[in-house]
Protein backbone atom coordinates (compact mmCIF):
# COMPACT_ATOMS: atom_id res chain seq x y z
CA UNK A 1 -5.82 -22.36 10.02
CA UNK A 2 -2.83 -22.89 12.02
CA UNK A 3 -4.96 -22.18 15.20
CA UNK A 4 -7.50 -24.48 14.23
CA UNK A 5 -4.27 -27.25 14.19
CA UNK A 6 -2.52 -26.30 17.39
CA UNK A 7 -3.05 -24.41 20.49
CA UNK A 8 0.83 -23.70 21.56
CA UNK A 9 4.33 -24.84 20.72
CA UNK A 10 6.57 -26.66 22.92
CA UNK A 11 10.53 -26.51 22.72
CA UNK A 12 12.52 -29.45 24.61
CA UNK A 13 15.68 -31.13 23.43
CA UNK A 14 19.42 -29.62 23.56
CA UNK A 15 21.67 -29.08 21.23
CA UNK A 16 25.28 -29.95 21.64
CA UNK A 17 27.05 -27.07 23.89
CA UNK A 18 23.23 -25.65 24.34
CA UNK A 19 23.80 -23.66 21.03
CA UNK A 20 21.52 -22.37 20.49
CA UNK A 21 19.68 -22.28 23.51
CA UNK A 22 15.91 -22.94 24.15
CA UNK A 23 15.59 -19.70 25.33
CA UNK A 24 16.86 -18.32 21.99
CA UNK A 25 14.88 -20.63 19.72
CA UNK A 26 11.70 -19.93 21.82
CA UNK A 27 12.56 -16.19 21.35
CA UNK A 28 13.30 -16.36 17.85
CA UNK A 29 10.29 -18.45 17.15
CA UNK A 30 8.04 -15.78 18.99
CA UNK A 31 8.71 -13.22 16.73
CA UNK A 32 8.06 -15.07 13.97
CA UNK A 33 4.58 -16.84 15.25
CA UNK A 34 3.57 -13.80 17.38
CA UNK A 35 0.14 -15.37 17.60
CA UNK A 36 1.26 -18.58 18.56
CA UNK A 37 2.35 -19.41 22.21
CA UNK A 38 5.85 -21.27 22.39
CA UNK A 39 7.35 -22.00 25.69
CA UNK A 40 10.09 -24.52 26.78
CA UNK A 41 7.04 -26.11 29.28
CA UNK A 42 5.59 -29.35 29.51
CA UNK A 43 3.14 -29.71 26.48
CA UNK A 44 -0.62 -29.17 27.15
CA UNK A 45 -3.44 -30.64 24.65
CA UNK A 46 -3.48 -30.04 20.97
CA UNK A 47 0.14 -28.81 21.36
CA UNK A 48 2.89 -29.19 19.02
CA UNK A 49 6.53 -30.18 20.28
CA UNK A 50 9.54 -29.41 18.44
CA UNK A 51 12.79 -31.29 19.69
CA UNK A 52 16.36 -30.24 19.36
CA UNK A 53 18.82 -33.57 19.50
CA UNK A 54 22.57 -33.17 18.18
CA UNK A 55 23.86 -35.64 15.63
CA UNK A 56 27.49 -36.85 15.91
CA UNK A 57 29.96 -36.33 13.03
CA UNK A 58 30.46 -39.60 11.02
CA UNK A 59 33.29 -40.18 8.64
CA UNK A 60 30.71 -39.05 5.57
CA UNK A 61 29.14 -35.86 7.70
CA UNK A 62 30.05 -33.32 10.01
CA UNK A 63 28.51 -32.56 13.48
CA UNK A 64 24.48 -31.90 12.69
CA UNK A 65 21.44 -30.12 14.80
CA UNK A 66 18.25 -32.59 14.37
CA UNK A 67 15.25 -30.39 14.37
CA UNK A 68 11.94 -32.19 14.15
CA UNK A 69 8.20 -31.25 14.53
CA UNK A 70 5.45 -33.77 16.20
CA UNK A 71 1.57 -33.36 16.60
CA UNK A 72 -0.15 -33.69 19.81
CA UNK A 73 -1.08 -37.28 18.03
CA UNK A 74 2.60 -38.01 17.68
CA UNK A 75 2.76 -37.98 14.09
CA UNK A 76 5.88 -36.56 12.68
CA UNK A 77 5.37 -33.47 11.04
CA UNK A 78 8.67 -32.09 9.88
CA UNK A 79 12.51 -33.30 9.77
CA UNK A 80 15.45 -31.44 9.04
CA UNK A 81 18.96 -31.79 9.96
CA UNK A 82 20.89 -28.35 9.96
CA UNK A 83 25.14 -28.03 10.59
CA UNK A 84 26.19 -27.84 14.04
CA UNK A 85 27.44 -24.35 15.36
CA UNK A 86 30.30 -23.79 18.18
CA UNK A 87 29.14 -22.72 21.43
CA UNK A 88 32.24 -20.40 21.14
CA UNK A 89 30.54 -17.85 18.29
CA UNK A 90 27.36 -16.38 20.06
CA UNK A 91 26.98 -14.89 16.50
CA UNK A 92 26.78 -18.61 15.09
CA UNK A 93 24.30 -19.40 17.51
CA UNK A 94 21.92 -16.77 17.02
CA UNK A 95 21.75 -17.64 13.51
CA UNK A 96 21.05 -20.61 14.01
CA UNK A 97 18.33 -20.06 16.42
CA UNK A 98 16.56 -18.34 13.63
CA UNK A 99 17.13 -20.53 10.88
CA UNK A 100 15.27 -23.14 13.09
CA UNK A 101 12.56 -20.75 13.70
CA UNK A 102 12.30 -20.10 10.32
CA UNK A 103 12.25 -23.22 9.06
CA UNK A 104 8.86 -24.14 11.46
CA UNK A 105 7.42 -20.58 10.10
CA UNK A 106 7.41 -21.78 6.25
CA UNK A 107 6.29 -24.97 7.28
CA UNK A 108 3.06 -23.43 9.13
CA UNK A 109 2.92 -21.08 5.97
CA UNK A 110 2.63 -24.24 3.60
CA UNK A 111 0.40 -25.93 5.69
CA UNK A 112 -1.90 -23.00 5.92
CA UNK A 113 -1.95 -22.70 2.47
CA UNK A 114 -2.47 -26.30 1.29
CA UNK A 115 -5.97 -28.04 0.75
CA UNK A 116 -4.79 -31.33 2.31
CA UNK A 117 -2.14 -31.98 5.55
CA UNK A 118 1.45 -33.01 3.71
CA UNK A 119 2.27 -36.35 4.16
CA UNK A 120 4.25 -37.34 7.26
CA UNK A 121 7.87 -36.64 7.16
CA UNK A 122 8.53 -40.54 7.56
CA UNK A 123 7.97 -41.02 3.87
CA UNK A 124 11.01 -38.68 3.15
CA UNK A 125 14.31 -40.23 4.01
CA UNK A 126 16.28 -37.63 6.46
CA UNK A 127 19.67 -37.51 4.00
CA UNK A 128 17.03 -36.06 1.43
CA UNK A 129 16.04 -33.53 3.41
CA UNK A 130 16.50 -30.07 2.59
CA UNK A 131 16.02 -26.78 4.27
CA UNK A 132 12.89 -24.37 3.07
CA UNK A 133 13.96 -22.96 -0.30
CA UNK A 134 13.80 -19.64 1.55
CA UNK A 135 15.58 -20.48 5.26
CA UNK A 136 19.05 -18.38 5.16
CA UNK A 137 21.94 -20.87 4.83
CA UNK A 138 24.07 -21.12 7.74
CA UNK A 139 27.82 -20.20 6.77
CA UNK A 140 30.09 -23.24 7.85
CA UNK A 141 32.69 -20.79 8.49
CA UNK A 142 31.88 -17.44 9.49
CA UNK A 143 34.69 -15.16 10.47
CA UNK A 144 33.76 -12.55 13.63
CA UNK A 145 35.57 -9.87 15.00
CA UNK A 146 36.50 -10.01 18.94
CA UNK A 147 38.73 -7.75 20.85
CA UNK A 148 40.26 -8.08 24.17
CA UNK A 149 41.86 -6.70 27.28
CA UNK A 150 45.00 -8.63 28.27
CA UNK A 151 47.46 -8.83 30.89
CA UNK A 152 50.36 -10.91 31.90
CA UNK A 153 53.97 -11.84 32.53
CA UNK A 154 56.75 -13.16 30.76
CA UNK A 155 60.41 -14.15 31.45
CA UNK A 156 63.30 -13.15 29.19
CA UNK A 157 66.89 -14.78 29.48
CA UNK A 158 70.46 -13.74 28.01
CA UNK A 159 70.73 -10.24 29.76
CA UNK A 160 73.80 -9.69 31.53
CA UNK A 161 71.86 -8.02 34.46
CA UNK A 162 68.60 -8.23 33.05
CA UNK A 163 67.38 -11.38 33.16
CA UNK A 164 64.08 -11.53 34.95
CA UNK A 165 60.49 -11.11 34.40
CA UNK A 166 58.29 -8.19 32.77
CA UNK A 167 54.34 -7.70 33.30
CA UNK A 168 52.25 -5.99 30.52
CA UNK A 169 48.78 -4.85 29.79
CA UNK A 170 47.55 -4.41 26.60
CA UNK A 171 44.60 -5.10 23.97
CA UNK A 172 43.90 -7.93 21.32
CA UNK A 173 41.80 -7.96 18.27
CA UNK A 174 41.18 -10.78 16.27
CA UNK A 175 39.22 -11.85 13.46
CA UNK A 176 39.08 -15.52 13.32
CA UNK A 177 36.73 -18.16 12.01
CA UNK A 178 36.01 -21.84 12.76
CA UNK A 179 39.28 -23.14 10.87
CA UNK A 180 41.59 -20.55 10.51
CA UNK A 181 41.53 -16.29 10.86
CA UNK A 182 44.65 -13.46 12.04
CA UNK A 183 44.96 -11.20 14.61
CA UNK A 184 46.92 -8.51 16.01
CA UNK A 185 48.02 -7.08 19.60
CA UNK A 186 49.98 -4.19 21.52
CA UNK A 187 51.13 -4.08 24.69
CA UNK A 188 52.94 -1.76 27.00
CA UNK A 189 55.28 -3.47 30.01
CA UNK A 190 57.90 -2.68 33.00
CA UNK A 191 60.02 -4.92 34.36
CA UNK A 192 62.17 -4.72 37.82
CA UNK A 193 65.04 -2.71 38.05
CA UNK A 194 68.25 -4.35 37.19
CA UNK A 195 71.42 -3.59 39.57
CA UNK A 196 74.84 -3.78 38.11
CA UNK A 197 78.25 -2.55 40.31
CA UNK A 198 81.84 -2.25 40.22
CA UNK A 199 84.43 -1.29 43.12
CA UNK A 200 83.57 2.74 43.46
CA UNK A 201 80.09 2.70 42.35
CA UNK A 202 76.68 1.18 40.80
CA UNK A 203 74.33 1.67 38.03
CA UNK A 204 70.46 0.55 37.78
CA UNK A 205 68.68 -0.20 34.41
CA UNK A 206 64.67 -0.35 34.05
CA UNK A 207 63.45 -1.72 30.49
CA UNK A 208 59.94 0.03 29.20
CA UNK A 209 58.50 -2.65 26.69
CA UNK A 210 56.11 -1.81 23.93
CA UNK A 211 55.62 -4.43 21.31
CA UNK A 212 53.31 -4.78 18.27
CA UNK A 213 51.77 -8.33 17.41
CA UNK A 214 50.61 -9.81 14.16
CA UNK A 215 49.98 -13.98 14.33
CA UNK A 216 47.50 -16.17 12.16
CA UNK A 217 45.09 -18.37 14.15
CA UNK A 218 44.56 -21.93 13.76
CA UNK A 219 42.13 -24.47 15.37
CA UNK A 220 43.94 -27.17 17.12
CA UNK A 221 42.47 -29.31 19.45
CA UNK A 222 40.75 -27.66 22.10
CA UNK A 223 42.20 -24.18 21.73
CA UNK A 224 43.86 -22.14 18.98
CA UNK A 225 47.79 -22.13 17.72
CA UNK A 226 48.93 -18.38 16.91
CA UNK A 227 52.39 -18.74 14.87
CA UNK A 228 52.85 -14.49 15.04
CA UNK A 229 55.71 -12.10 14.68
CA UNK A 230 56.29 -9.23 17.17
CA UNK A 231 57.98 -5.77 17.17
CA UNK A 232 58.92 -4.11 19.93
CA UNK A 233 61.05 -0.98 21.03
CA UNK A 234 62.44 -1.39 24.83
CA UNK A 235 63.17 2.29 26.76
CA UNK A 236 66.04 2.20 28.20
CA UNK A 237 66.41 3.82 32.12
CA UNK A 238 69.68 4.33 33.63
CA UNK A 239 70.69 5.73 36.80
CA UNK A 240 74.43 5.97 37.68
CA UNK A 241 76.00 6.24 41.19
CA UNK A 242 79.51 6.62 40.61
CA UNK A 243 81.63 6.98 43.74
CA UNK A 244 82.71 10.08 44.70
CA UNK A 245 80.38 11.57 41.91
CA UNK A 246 77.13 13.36 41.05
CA UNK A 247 74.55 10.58 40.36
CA UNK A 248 73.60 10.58 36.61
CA UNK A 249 70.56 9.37 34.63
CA UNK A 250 70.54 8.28 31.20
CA UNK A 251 68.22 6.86 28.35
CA UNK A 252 68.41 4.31 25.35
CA UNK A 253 66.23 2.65 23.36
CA UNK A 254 66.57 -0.76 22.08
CA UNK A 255 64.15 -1.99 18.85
CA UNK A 256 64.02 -5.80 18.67
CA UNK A 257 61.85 -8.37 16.43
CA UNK A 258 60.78 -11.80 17.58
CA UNK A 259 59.48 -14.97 15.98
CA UNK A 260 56.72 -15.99 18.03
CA UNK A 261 54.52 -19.22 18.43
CA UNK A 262 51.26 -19.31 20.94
CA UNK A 263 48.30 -21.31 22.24
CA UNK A 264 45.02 -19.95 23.10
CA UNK A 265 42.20 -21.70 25.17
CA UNK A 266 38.84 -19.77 25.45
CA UNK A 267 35.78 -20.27 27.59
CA UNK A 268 32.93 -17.91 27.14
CA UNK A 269 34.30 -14.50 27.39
CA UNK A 270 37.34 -15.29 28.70
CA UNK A 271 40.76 -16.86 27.52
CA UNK A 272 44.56 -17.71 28.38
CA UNK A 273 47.43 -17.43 26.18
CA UNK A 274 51.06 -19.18 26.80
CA UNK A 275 53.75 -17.91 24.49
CA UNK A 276 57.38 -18.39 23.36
CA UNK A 277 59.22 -15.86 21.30
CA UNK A 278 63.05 -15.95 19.79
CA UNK A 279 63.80 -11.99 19.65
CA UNK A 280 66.81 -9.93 18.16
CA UNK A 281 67.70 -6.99 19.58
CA UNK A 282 69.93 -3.82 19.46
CA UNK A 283 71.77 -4.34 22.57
CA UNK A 284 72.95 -1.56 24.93
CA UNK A 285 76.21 -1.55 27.40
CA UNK A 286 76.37 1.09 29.93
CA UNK A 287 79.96 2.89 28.77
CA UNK A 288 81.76 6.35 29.63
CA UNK A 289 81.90 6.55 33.35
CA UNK A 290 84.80 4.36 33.94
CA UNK A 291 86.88 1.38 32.90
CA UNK A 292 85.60 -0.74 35.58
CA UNK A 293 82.04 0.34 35.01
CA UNK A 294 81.51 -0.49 31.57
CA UNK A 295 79.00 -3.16 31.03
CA UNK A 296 77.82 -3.11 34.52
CA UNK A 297 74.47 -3.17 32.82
CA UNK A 298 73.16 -4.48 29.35
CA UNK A 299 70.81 -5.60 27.78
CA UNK A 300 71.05 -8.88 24.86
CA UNK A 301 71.71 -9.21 21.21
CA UNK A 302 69.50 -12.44 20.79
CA UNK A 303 67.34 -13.72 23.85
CA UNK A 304 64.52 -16.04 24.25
CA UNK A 305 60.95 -15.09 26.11
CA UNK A 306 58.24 -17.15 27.60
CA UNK A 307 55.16 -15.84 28.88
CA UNK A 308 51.65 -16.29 29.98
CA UNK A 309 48.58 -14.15 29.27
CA UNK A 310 45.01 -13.86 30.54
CA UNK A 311 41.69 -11.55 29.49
CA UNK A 312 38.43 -11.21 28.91
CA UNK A 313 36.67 -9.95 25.41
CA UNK A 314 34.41 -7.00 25.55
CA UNK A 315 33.46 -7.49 21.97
């Protein structure tokens, strides 16, 4: 019967931030009308168009996908408005894809299977418009799980002879929804060598960072604030000159914990990530080899960091 109404489907329209896509409606919509042509091309005869169009939030309704379904005599077959999805969750986007290709499917189903065409969709107002008793709802807030490579460099201050900058690599995972989620992080770092010296000699110190991240993440604005707290365990390498004297090395290790506060922007796969931290540390202060060598190098009680990070998600 449904052949006998239409000869082919056509998809135009665009939702807000092209989610979901034509592409993915007119795939989603193929599998569930495999005997039905649908294509994002101009309409031919007898055709059927369904149209896309996003509906701005108002101060009673949030951000809404406009679906509707027209004859190839113009009369309006089917209305339903569905809740807006963020380009940013290709998960959210997928879904909805099929919910809209469901929601033609049961309509073809009941049209099939009714004696008379329903009446046209004018007759209905939109706000009492539901979706098919059997169309999947769409979560409004559907947590997913993304993890990331990251890299990046910060700046730390307070060190006697170690103020400076560190790079790190490391990976992220979060799992985040629309509103709010948490996430975690480790990362491994070096920094330069740090040059301390007294009359008869010298002493270098290089800091190995590895620190642990745990932050909650909350929309704001365009990006995502990440209030966190970080621990971290810095090895300690020394190498002392003394004059006159065998050269010596020497280890430490210095655990610290830092309040932390970040902002994330995203865009597709990618993202950036500028940070601030307030850390305490065990400190360390190079002692034994002479009176005028002590403290040549050190590293702080309390310090402050600020860094920026970059990556991409692979998942």
């Amino acid at each position: 019967m449904l052949l006998a109404q239409a000869t082919a489907i056509a998809v135009s329209g665009a939702a807000s931030g092209n989610c979901p896509s034509l592409p993915a409606v007119v795939k989603a919509m193929a599998v569930r009308l495999p005997g039905m042509p649908v294509s994002t091309e101009a309409p031919r005869a007898g055709a059927w168009r369904l149209s896309l169009q996003p509906r701005p939030s108002t101060s009673a309704s949030s951000p809404a996908l406009e679906v509707s379904l027209v004859d190839d005599d113009g009369r309006l077959l089917l209305r339903r408005a569905l809740p807006a999805a963020s380009p940013a969750r290709p998960g959210d986007c997928a879904a909805l894809a099929e919910t809209v290709a469901l929601i033609v499917d049961r309509y073809v189903a009941d049209v099939a299977g009714a004696a008379e065409p329903p009446p046209p969709a004018e007759e209905v107002p939109l706000a009492a418009a539901s979706p098919p008793p059997l169309a999947p709802p769409l979560p409004p807030d559907l947590p997913t799980t993304d993890a990331a490579f990251v890299g990046g460099g910060a700046w730390r201050s307070n060190g006697d002879a170690l103020e400076g900058f560190e790079t790190m690599v490391g990976v992220d995972l979060q799992r985040a929804a629309r509103e709010r989620g948490a996430g975690a992080w480790l990362t491994v770092g070096i920094t330069p060598t740090a040059e301390g010296r007294w009359p008869t000699g010298k002493a270098t110190l290089r800091r190995l960072p590895v620190r642990l991240g745990t932050y909650l993440s909350l929309a704001a604005g365009p990006g995502r604030l990440e209030p966190g707290l970080n621990l971290g365990i810095d090895t300690l390498l020394i190498h002392v000159q003394p004059g006159g004297g065998a050269a010596s090395y020497l280890s430490n290790v210095s655990p610290n914990v830092e309040a932390a506060m970040a902002y994330r922007l995203r865009g597709g796969i990618y993202f950036a990530r500028a940070a601030a931290a307030v850390g305490l540390a065990v400190p360390y202060r190079l002692t034994g080899v002479s009176d005028e060598s002590d403290g040549a190098v050190s590293t702080p009680r309390t310090y402050i960091r600020m860094g920026l990070e970059t990556g991409f998600y692979f998942h």
